[in-house]
Protein backbone atom coordinates (compact mmCIF):
# COMPACT_ATOMS: atom_id res chain seq x y z
CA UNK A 1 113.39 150.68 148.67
CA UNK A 2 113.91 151.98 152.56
CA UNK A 3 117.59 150.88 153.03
CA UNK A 4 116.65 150.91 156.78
CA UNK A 5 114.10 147.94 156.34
CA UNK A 6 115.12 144.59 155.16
CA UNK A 7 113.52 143.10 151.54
CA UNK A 8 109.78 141.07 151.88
CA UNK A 9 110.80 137.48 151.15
CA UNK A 10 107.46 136.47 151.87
CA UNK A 11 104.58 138.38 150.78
CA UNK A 12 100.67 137.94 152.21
CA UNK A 13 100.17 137.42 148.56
CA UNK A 14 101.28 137.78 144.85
CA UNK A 15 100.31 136.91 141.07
CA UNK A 16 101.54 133.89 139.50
CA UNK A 17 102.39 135.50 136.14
CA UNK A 18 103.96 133.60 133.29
CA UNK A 19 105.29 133.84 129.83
CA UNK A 20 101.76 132.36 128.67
CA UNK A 21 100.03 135.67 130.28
CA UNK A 22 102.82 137.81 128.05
CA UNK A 23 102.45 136.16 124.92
CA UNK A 24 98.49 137.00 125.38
CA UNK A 25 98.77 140.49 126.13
CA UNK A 26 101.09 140.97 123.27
CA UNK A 27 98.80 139.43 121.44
CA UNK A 28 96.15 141.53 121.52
CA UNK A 29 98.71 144.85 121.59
CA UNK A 30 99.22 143.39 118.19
CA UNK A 31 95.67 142.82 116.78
CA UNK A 32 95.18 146.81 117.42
CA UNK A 33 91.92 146.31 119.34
CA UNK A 34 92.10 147.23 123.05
CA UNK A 35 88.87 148.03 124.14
CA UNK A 36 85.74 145.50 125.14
CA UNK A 37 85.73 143.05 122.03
CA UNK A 38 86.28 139.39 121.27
CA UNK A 39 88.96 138.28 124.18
CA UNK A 40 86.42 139.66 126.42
CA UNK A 41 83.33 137.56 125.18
CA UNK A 42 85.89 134.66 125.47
CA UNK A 43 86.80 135.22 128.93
CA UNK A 44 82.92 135.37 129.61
CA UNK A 45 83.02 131.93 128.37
CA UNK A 46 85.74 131.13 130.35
CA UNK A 47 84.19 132.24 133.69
CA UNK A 48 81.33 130.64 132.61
CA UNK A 49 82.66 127.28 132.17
CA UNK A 50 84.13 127.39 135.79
CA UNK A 51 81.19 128.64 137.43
CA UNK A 52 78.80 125.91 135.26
CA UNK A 53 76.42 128.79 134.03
CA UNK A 54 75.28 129.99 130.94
CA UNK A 55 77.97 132.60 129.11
CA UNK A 56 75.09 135.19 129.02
CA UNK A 57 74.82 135.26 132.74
CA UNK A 58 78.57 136.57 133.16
CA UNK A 59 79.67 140.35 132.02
CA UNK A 60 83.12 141.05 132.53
CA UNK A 61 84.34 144.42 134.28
CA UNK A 62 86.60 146.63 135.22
CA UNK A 63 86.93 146.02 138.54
CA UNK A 64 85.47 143.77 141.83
CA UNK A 65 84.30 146.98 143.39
CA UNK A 66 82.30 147.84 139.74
CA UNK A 67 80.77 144.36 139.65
CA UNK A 68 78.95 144.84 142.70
CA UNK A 69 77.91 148.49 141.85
CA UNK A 70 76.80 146.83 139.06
CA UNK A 71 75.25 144.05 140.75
CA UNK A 72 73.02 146.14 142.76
CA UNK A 73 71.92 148.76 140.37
CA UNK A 74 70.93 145.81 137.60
CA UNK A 75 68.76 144.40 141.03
CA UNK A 76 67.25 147.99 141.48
CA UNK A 77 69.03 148.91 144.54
CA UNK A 78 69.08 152.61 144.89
CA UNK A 79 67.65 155.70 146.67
CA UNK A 80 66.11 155.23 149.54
CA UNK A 81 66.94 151.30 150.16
CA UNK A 82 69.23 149.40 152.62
CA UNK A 83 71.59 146.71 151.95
CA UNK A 84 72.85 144.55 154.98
CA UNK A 85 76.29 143.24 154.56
CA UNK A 86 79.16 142.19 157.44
CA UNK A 87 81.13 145.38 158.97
CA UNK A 88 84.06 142.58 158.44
CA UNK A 89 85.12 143.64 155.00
CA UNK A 90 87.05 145.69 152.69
CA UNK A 91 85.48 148.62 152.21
CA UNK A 92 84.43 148.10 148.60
CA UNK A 93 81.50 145.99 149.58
CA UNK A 94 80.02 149.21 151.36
CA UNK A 95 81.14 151.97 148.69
CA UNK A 96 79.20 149.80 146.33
CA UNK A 97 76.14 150.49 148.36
CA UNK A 98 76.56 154.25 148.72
CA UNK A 99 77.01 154.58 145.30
CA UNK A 100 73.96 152.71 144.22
CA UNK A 101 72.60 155.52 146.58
CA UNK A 102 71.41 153.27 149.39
CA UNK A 103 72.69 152.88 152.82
CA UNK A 104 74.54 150.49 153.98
CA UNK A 105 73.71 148.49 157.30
CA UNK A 106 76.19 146.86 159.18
CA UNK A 107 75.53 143.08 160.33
CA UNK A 108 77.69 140.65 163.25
CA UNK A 109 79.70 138.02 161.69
CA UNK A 110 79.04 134.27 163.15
CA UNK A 111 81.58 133.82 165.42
CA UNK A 112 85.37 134.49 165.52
CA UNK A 113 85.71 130.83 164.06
CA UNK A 114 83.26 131.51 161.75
CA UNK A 115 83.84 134.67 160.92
CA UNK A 116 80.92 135.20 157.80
CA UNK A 117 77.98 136.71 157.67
CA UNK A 118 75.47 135.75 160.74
CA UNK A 119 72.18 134.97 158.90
CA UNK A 120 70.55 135.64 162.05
CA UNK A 121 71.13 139.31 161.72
CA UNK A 122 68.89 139.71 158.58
CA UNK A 123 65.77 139.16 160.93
CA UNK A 124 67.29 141.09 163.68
CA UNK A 125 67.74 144.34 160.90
CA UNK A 126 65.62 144.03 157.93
CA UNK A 127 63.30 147.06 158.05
CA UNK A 128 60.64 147.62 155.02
CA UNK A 129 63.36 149.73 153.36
CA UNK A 130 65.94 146.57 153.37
CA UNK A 131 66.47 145.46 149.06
CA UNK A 132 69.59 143.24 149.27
CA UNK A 133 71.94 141.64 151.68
CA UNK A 134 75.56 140.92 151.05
CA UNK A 135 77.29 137.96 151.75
CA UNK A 136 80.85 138.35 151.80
CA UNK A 137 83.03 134.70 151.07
CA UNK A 138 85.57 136.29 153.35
CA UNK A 139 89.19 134.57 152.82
CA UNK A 140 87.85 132.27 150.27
CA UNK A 141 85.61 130.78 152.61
CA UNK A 142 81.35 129.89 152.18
CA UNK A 143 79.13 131.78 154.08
CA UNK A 144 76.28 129.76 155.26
CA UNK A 145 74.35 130.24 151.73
CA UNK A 146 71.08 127.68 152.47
CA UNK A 147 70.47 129.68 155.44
CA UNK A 148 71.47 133.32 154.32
CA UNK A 149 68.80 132.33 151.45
CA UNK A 150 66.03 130.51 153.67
CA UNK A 151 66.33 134.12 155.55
CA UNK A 152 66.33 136.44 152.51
CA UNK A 153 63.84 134.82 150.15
CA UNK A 154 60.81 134.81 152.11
CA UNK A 155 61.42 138.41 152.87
CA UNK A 156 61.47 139.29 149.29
CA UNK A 157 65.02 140.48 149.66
CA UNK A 158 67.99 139.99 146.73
CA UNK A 159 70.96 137.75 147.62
CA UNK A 160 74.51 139.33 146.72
CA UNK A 161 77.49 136.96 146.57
CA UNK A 162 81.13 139.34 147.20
CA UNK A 163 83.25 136.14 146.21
CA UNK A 164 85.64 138.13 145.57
CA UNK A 165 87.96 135.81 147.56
CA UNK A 166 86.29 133.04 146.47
CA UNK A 167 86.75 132.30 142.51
CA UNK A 168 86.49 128.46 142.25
CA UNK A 169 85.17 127.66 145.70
CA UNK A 170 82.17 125.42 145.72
CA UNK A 171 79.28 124.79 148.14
CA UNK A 172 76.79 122.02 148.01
CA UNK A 173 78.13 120.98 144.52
CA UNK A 174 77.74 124.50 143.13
CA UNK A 175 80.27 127.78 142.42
CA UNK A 176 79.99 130.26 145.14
CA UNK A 177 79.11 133.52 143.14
CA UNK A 178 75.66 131.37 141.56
CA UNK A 179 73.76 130.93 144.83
CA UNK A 180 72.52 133.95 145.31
CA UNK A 181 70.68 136.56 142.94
CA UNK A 182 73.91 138.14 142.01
CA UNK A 183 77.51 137.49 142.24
CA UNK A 184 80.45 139.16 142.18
CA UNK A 185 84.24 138.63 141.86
CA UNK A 186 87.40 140.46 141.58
CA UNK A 187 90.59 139.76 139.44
CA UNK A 188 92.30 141.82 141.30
CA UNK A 189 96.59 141.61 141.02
CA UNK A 190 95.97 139.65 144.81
CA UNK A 191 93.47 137.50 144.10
CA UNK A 192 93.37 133.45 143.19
CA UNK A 193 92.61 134.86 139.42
CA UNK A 194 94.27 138.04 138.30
CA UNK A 195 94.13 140.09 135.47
CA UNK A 196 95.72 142.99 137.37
CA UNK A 197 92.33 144.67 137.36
CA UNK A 198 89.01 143.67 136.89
CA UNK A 199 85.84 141.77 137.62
CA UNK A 200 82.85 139.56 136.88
CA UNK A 201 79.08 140.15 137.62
CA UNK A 202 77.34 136.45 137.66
CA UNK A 203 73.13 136.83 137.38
CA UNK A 204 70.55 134.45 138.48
CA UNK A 205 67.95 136.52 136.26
CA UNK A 206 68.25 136.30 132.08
CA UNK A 207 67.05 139.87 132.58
CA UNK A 208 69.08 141.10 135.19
CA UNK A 209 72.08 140.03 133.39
CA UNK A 210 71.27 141.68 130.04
CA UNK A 211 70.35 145.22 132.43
CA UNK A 212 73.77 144.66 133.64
CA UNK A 213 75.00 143.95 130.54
CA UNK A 214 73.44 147.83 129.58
CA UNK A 215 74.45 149.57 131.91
CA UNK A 216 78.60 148.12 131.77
CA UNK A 217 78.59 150.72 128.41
CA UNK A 218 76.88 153.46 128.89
CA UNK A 219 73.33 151.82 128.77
CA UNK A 220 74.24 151.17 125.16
CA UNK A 221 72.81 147.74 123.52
CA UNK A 222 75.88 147.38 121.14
CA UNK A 223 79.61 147.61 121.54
CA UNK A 224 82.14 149.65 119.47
CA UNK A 225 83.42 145.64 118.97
CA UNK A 226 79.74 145.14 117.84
CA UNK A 227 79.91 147.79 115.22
CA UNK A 228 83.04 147.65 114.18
CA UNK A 229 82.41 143.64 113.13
CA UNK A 230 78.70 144.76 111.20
CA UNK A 231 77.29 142.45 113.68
CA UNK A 232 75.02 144.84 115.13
CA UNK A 233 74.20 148.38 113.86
CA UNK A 234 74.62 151.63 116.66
CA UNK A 235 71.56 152.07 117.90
CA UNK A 236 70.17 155.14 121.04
CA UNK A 237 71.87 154.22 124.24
CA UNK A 238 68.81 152.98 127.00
CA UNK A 239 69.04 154.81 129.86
CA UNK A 240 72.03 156.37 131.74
CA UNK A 241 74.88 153.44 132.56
CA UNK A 242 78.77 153.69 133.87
CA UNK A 243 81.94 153.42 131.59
CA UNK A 244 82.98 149.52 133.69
CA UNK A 245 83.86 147.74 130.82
CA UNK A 246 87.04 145.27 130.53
CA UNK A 247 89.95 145.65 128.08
CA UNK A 248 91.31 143.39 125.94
CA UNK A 249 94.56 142.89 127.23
CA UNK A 250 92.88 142.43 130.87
CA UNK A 251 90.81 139.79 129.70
CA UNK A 252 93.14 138.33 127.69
CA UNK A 253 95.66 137.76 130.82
CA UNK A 254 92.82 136.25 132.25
CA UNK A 255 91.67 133.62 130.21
CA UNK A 256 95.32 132.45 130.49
CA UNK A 257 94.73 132.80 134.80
CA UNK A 258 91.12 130.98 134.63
CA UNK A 259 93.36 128.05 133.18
CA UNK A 260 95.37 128.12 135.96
CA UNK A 261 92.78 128.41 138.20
CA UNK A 262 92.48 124.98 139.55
CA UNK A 263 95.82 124.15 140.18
CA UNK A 264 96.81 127.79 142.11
CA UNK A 265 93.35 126.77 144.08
CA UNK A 266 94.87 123.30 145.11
CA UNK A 267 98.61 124.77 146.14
CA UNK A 268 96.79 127.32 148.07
CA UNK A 269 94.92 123.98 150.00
CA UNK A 270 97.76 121.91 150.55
CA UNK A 271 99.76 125.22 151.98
CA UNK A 272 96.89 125.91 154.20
CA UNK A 273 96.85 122.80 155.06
CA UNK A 274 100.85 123.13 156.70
CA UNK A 275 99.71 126.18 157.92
CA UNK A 276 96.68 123.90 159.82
CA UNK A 277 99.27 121.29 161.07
CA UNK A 278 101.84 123.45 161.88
CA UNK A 279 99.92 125.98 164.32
CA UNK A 280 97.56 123.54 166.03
CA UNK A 281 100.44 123.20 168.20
CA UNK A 282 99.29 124.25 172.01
CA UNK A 283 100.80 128.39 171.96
CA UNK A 284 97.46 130.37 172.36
CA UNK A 285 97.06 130.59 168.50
CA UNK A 286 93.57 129.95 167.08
CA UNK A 287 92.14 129.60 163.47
CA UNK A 288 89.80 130.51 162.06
CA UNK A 289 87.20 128.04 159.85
CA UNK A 290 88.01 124.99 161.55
CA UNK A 291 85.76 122.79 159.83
CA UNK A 292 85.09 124.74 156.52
CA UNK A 293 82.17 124.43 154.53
CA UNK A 294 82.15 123.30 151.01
CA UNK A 295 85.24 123.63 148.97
CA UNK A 296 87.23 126.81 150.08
CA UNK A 297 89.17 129.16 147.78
CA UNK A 298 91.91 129.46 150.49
CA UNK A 299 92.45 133.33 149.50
CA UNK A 300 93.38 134.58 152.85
CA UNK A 301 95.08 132.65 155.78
CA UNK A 302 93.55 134.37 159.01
CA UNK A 303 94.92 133.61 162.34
CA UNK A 304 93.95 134.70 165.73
CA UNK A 305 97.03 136.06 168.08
CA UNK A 306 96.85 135.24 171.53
CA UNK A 307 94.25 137.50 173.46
CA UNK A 308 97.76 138.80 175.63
CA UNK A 309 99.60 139.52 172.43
CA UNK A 310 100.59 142.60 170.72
CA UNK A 311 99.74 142.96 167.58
CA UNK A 312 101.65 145.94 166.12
CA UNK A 313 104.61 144.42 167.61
CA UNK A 314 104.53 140.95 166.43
CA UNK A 315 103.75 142.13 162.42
CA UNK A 316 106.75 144.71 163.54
CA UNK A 317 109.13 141.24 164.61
CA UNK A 318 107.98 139.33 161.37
CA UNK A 319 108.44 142.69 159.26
CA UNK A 320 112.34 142.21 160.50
CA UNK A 321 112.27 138.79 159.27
CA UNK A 322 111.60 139.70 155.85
CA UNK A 323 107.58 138.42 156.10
CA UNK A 324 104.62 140.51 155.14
CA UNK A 325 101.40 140.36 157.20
CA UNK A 326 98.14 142.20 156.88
CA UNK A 327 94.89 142.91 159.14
CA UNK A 328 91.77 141.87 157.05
CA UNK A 329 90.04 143.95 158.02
CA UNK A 330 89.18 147.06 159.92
CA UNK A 331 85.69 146.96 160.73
CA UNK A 332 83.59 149.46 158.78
CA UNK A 333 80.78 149.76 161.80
CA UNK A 334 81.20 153.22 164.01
CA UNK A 335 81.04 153.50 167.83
CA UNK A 336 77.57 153.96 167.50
CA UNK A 337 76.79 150.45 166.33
CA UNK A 338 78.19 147.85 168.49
CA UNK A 339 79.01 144.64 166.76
CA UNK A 340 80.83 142.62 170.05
CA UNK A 341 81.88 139.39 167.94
CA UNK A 342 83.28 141.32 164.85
CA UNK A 343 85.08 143.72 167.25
CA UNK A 344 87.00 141.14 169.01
CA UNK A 345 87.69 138.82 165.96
CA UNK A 346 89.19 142.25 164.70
CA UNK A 347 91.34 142.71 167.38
CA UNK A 348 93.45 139.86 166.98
CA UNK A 349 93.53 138.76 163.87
CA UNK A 350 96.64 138.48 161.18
CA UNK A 351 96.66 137.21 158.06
CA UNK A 352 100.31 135.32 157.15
CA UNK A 353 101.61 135.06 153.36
CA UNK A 354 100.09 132.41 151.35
CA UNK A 355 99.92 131.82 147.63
CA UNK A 356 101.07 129.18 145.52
CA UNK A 357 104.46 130.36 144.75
CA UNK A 358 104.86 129.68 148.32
CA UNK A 359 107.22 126.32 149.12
CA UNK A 360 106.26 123.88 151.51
CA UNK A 361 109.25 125.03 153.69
CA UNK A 362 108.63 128.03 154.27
CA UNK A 363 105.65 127.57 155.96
CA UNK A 364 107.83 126.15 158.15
CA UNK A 365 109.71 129.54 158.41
CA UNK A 366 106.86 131.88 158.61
CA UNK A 367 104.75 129.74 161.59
CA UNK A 368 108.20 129.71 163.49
CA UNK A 369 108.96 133.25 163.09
CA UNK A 370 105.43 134.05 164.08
CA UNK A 371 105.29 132.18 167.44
CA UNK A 372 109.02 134.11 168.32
CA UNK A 373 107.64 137.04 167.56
CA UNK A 374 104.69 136.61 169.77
CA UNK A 375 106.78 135.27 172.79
CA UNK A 376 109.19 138.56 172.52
CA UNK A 377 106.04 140.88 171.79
CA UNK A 378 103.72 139.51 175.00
CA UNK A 379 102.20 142.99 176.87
CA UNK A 380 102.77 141.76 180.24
CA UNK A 381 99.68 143.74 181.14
CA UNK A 382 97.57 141.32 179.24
CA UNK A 383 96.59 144.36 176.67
CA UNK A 384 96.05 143.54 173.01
CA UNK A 385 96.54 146.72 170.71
CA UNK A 386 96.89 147.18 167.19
């Protein structure tokens, strides 16, 4: 630790990790099977459950950035295709695309309330190479999915739900991550559900999901799991596939997480919520997702700084004060491709700690350290820099 900075008391986010989680990895450290096998099938299950689909249509993976690699390849996304997806994301959602071997095309969000995917921009950029689009549940929050599909299905193209913020958010009485063709989420050690690493890949296809299902192992049709239990015999791989599958102890941790699942979703609500009270005050503040759709995941808590604030000072005040803040995210559009809404949502924004191991109180803390910090850090020049 830098004995020149003072301790985070309040992280943007952390897991909510229990003795339950423990006992379950040392669980399976004691059954001596680590690898893909019967804790993963169960977690399937689990995900399944939550997301009201059948278990076949969920394959567990390594990671949120493999699931949509995955995603997109079981879809037949590759050479010569383009995806359109927001330039307001991490960069994940784009290095998915590449490696698929298509190019990625960067879309305007909605507005900097609204700050998803703007289903006007897949008529303003599909071209005859365009396969997919990407809609990215950023924060935990629904894109607009009815109109994202009224603009994709007619155009032939495949629907790709990143919810990785989103496990357990709901639209129109349905999990986000089932609307579209694909979905995928992350278990990252941030994220509502952690395993520490890994990830889901939800299909709307039967046979989608079992070419996903290939291609997670190699392009193999039978697991080590499989063999090993004379369930099924080994049999020629089919086709080329990636090594993305999920270990036992990851999946294990995260049947014990998809429990808790619910109940971190509703802490995370009623601390937005503060957060909602507490900075409608009049100050210049602004947030984003006023008047959500559906039934949020409440991942993220973006707020908009004042356009005459400085941002690198005001995370620089709070950073003083012991509270973590991030910038989600850095747009992934170059010069060349002016986006003007994502630009300027990107040049104020700050997202401020929440996650349930947050207490009501401190919300209390953070939202008053937040407006000091942007009173002392004002550029009286009325510039706003990062």
């Amino acid at each position: 630790m830098d004995p020149e900075r003072p301790p985070v008391r309040y992280p943007v986010g952390r897991p909510v990790l229990g003795e339950e989680e423990a006992e379950a990895a040392r669980r399976v450290v004691a059954s001596g099977w680590l690898s893909q096998g019967p804790e993963v099938e169960a977690f399937e299950a689990d995900l399944a459950s939550i997301l009201g689909v059948p278990p076949p249509r969920v394959v567990a993976v390594s990671s949120g950035t493999a699931a949509l690699h995955l995603a997109l390849a079981a879809l037949g996304v590759g050479p010569g295709d383009e995806v359109i997806l927001p330039s307001l994301t991490f960069r994940a959602t784009s290095d998915a695309v590449r490696q698929a071997g298509a190019t990625p095309v960067h879309a305007e969000i909605a507005s900097p309330l609204d700050p998803t995917l703007d289903p006007a921009e897949v008529g303003r950029l599909a071209t005859r190479r365009t396969r997919a689009v990407i809609a990215v549940h950023y924060a935990g929050y629904p894109c607009p999915m009815a109109e994202l599909v009224a603009a994709t299905r007619p155009r032939g193209l495949a629907l790709v739900e990143d919810a990785a913020h989103a496990p357990g958010a709901r639209l129109d009485g349905a999990a986000l991550g089932t609307l579209g063709e694909a979905g995928c989420l992350s278990f990252y050690a941030n994220k509502n559900l952690t395993c520490g690493e890994g990830g889901a890949v939800v299909m709307r296809g039967e046979a989608a999901a079992e070419r996903a299902r290939r291609l997670r192992s190699h392009g193999a049709t039978s697991t080590a799991w499989d063999r090993a239990t004379g369930r099924l015999e080994a049999s020629p791989p089919v086709g080329a596939g990636f090594n993305y599958r999920l270990s036992e102890v990851h999946a294990a941790i995260g049947r014990v997480q998809s429990r808790r699942l619910a109940g971190f979703n509703e802490r995370r609500a009623r601390i937005d919520a503060l957060y909602r009270e507490r900075l409608a005050r009049p100050g210049g503040i602004e947030l984003p997702f006023p008047e959500p759709r559906g039934l949020p995941a409440y991942h993220l808590r973006p707020v908009l700084l004042p356009p005459w604030a400085h941002r690198g000072r005001v995370r620089s005040r709070l950073r003083e004060e012991g509270i973590e803040t991030a910038v989600h995210f850095s747009p992934l559009h170059g010069p060349e491709v002016p986006l003007p809404r994502t630009e300027a949502y990107a040049l104020r924004e700050l997202s401020l700690p929440l996650h349930p191991a947050l207490a009501d109180e401190d919300v209390e803390v953070i939202c008053e350290a937040l407006e000091g910090a942007i009173r002392e850090s004002t550029d009286v020049r009325g510039n706003v820099q990062a």
